[in-house]
PDB file of N, CA and C in Angstrom:
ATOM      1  N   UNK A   1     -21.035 -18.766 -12.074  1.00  0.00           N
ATOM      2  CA  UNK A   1     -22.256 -18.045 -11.821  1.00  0.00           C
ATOM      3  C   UNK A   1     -21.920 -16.567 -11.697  1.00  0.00           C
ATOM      4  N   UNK A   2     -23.260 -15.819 -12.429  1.00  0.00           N
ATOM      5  CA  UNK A   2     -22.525 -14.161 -11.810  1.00  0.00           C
ATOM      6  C   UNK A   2     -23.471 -13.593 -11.191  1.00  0.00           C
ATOM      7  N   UNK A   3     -23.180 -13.063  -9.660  1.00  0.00           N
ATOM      8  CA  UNK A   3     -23.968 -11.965  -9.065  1.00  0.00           C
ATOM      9  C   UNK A   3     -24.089 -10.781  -9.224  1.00  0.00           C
ATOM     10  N   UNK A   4     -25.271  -9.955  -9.881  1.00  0.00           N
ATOM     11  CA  UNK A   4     -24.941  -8.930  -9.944  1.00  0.00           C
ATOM     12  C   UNK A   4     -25.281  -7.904  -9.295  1.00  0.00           C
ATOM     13  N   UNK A   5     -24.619  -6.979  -8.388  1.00  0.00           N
ATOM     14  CA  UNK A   5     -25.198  -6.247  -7.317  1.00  0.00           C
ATOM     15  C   UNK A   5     -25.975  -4.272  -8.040  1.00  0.00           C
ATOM     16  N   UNK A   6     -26.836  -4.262  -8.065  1.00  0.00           N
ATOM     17  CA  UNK A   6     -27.208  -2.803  -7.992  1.00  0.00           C
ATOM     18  C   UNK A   6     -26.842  -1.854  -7.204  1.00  0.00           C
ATOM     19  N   UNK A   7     -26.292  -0.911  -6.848  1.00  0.00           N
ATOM     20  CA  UNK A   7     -25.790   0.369  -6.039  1.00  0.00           C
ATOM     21  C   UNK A   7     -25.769   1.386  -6.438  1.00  0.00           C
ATOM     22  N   UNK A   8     -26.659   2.103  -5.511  1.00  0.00           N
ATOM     23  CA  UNK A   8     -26.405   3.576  -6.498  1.00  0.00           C
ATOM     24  C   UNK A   8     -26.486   4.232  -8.151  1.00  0.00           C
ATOM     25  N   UNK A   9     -27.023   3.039  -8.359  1.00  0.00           N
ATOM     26  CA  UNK A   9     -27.301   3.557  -9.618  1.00  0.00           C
ATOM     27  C   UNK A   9     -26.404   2.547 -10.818  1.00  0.00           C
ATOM     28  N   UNK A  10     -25.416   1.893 -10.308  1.00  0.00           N
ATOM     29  CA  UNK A  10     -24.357   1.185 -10.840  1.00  0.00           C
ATOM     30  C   UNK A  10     -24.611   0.042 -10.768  1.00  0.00           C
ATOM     31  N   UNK A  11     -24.289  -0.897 -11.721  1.00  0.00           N
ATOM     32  CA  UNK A  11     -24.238  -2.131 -11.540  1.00  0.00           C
ATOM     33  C   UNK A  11     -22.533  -2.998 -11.393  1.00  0.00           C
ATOM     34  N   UNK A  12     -22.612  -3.525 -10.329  1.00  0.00           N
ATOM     35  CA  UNK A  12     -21.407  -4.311  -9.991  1.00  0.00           C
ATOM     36  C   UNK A  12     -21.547  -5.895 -10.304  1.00  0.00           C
ATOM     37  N   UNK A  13     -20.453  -6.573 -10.591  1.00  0.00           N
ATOM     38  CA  UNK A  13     -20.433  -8.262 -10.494  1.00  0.00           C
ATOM     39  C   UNK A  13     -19.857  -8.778  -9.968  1.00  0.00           C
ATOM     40  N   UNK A  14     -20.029  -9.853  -9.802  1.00  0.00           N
ATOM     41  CA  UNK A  14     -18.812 -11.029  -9.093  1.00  0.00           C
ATOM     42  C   UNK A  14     -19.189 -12.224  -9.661  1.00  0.00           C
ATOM     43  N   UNK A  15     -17.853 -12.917 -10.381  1.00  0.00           N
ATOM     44  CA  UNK A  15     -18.083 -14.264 -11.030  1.00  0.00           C
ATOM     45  C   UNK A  15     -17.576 -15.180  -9.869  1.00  0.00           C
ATOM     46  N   UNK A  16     -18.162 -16.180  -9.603  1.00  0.00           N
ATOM     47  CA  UNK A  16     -17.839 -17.109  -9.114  1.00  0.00           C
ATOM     48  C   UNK A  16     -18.149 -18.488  -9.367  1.00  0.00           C
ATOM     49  N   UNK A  17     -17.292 -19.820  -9.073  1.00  0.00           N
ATOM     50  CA  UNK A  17     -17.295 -21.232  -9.681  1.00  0.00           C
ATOM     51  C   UNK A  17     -18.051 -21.648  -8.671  1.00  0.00           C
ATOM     52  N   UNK A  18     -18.320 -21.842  -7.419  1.00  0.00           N
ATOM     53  CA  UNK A  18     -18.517 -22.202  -6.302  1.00  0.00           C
ATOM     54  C   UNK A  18     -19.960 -20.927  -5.975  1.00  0.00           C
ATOM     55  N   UNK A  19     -20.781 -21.838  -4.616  1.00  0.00           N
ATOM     56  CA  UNK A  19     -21.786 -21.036  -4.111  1.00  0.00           C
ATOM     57  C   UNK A  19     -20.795 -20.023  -3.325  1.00  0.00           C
ATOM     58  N   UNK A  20     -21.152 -18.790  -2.585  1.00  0.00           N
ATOM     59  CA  UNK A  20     -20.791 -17.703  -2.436  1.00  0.00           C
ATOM     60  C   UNK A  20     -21.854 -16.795  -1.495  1.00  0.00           C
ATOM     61  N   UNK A  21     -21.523 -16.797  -0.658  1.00  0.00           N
ATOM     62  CA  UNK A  21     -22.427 -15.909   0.192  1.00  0.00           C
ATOM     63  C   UNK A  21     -22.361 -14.676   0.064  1.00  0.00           C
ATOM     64  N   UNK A  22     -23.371 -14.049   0.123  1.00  0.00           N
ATOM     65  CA  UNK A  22     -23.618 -12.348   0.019  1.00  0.00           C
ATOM     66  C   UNK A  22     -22.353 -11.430   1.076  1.00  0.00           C
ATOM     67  N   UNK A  23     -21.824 -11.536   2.213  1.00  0.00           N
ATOM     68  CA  UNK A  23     -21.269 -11.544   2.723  1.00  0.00           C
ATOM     69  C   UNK A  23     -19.830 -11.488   1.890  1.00  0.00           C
ATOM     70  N   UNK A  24     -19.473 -12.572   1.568  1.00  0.00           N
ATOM     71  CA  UNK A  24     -18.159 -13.012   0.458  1.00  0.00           C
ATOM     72  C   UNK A  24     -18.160 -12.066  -0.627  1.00  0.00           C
ATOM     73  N   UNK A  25     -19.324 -12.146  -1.322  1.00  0.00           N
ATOM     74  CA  UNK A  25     -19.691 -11.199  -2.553  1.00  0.00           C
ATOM     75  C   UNK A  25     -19.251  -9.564  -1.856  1.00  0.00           C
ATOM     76  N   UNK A  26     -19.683  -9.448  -0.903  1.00  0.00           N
ATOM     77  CA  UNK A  26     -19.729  -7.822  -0.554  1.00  0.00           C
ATOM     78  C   UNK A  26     -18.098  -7.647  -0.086  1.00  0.00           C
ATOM     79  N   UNK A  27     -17.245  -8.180   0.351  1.00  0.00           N
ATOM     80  CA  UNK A  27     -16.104  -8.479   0.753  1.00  0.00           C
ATOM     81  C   UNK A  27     -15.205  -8.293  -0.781  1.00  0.00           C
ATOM     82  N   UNK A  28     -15.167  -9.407  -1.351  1.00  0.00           N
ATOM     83  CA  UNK A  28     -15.119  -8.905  -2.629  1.00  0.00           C
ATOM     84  C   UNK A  28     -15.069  -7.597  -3.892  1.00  0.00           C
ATOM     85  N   UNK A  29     -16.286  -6.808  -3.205  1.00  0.00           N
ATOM     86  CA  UNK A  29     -16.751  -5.521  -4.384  1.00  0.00           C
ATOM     87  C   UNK A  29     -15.986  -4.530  -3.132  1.00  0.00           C
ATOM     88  N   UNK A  30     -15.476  -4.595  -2.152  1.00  0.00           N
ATOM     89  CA  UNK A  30     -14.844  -3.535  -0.947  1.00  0.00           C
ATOM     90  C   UNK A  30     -15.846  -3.303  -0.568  1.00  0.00           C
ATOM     91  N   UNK A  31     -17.408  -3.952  -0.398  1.00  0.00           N
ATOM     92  CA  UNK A  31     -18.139  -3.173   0.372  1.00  0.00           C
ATOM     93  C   UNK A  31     -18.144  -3.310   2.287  1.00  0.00           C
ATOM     94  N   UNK A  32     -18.145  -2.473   2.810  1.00  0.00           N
ATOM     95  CA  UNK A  32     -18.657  -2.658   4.390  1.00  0.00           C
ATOM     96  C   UNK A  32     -19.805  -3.313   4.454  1.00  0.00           C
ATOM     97  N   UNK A  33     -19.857  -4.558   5.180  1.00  0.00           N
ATOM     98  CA  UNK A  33     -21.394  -4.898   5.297  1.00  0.00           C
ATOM     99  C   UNK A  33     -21.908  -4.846   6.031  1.00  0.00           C
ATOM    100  N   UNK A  34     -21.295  -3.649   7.044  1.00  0.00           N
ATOM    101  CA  UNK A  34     -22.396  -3.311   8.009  1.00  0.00           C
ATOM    102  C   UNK A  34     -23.125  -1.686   7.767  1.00  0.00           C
ATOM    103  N   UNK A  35     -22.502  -1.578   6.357  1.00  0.00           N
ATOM    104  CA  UNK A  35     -23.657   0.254   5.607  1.00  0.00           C
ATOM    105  C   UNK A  35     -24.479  -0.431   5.135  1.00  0.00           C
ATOM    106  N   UNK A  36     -24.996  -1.580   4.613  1.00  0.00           N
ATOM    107  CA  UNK A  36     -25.463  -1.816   3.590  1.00  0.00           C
ATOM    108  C   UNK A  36     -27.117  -2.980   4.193  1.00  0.00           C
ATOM    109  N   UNK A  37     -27.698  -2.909   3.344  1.00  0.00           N
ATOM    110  CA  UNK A  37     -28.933  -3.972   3.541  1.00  0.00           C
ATOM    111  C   UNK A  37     -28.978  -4.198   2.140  1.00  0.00           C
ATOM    112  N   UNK A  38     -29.643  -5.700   1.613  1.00  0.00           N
ATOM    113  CA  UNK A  38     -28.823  -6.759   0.429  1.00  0.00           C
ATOM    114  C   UNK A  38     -30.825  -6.816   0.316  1.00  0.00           C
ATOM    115  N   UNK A  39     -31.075  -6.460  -0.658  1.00  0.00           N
ATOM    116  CA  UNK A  39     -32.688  -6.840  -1.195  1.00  0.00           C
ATOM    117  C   UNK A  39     -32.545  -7.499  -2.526  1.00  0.00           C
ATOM    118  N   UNK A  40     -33.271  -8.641  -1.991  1.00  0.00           N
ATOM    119  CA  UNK A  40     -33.719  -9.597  -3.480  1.00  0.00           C
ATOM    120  C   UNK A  40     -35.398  -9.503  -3.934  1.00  0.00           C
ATOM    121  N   UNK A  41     -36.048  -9.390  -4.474  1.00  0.00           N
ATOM    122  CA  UNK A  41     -37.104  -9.112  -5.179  1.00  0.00           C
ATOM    123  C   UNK A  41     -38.122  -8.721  -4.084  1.00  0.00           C
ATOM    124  N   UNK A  42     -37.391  -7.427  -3.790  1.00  0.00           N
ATOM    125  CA  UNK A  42     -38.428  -6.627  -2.578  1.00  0.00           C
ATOM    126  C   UNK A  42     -38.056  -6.899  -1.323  1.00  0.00           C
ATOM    127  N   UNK A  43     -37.539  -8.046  -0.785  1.00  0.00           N
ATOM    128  CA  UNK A  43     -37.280  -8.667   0.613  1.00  0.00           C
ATOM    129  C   UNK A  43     -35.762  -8.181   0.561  1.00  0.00           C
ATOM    130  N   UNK A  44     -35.355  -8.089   1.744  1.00  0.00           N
ATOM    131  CA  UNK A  44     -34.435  -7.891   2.357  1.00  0.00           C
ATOM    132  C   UNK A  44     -33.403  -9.087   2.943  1.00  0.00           C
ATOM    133  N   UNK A  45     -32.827  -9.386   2.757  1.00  0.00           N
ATOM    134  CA  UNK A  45     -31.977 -10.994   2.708  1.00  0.00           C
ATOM    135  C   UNK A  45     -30.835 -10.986   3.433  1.00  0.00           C
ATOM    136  N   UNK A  46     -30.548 -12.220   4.646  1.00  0.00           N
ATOM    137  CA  UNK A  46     -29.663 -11.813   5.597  1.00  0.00           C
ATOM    138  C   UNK A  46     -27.966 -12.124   4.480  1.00  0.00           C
ATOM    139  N   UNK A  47     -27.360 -11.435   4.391  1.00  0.00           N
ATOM    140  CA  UNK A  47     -25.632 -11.672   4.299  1.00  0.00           C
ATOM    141  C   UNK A  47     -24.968 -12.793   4.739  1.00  0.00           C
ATOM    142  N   UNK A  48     -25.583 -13.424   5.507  1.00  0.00           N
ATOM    143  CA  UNK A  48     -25.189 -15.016   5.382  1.00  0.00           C
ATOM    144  C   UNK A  48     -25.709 -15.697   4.697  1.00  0.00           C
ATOM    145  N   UNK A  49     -27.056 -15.236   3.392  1.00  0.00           N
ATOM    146  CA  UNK A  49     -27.597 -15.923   2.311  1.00  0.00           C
ATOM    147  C   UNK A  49     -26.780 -16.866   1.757  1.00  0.00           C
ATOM    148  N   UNK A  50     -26.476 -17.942   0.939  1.00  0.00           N
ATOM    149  CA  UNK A  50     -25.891 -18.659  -0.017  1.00  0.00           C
ATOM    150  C   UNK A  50     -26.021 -18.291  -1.419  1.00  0.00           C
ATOM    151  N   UNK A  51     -25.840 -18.100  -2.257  1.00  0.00           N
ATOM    152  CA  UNK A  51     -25.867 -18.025  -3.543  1.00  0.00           C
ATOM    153  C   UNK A  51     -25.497 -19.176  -4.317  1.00  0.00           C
ATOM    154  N   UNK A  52     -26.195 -19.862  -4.901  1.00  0.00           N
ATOM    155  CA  UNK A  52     -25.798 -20.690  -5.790  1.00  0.00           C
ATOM    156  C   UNK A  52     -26.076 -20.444  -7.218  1.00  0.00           C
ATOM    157  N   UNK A  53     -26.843 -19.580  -7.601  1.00  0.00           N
ATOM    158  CA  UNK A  53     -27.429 -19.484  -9.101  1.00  0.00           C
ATOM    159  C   UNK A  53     -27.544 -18.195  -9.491  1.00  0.00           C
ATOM    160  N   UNK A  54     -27.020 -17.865 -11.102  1.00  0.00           N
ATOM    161  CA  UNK A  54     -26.880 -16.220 -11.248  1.00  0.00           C
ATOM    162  C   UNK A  54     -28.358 -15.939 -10.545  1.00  0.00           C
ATOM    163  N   UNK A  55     -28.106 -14.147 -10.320  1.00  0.00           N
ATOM    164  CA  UNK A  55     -28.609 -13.191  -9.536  1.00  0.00           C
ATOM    165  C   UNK A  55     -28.659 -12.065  -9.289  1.00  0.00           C
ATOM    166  N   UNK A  56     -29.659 -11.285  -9.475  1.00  0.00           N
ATOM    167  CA  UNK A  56     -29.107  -9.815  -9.272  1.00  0.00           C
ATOM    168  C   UNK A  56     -29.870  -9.467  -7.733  1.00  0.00           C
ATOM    169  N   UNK A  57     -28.907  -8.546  -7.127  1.00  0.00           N
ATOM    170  CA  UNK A  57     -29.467  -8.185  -5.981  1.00  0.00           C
ATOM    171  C   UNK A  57     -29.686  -6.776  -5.989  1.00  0.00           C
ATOM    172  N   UNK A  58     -30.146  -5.978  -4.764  1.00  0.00           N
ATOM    173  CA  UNK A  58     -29.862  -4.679  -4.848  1.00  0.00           C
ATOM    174  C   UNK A  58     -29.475  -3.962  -3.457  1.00  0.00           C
ATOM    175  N   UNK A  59     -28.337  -3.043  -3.326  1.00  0.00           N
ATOM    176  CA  UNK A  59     -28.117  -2.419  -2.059  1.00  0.00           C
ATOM    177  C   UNK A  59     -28.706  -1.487  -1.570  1.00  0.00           C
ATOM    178  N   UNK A  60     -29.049  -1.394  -0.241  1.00  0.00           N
ATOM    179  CA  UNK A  60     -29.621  -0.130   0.062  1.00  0.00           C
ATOM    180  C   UNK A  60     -28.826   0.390   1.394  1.00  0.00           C
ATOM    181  N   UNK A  61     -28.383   1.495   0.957  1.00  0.00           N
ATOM    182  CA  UNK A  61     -27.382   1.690   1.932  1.00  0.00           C
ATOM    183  C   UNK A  61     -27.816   2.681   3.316  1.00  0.00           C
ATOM    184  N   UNK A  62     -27.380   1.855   4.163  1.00  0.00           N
ATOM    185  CA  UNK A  62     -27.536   2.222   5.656  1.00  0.00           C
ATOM    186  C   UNK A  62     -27.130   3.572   6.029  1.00  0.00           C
ATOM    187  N   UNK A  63     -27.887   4.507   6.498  1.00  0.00           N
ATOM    188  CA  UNK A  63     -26.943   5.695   7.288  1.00  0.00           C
ATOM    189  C   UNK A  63     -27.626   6.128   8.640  1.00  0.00           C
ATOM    190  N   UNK A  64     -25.968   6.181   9.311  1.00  0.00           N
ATOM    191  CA  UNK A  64     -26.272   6.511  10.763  1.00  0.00           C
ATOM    192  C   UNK A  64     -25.728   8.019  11.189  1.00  0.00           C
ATOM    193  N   UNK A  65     -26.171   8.496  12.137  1.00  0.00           N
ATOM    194  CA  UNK A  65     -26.379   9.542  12.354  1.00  0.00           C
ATOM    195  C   UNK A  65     -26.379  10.107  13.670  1.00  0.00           C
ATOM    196  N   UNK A  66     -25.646  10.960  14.184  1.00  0.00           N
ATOM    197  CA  UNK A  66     -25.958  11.232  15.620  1.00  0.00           C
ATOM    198  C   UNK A  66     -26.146  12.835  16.137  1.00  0.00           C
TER     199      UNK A  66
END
């Protein structure tokens, strides 16, 4: 199966044989998953999601500030 993540303008993948959590996936591409919020067709989707079937997602990245 391939996930494919949107960022910034870029598109990233991850092939995998097995389901795969968003979490795993983001681990994977080096992302931090605590910058990031994971949106699937408008909704916002927790990182412990499962993935079982290709997919594209999209990141929206977190910024903090003090």
């Amino acid at each position: 199966m391939r996930v494919e993540i949107e960022s910034e303008g870029n598109i990233l993948f991850v092939e995998s044989e097995k389901p795969i959590t968003i979490n795993e996936v983001l681990r994977k591409l080096e992302i931090q998953t605590s910058t990031v919020l994971v949106v699937y067709d408008g909704t916002i989707v927790p990182h412990t999601s499962l993935i079982e079937s290709d997919i594209r997602l999209q990141l929206v990245v977190v910024s903090s500030g003090g």
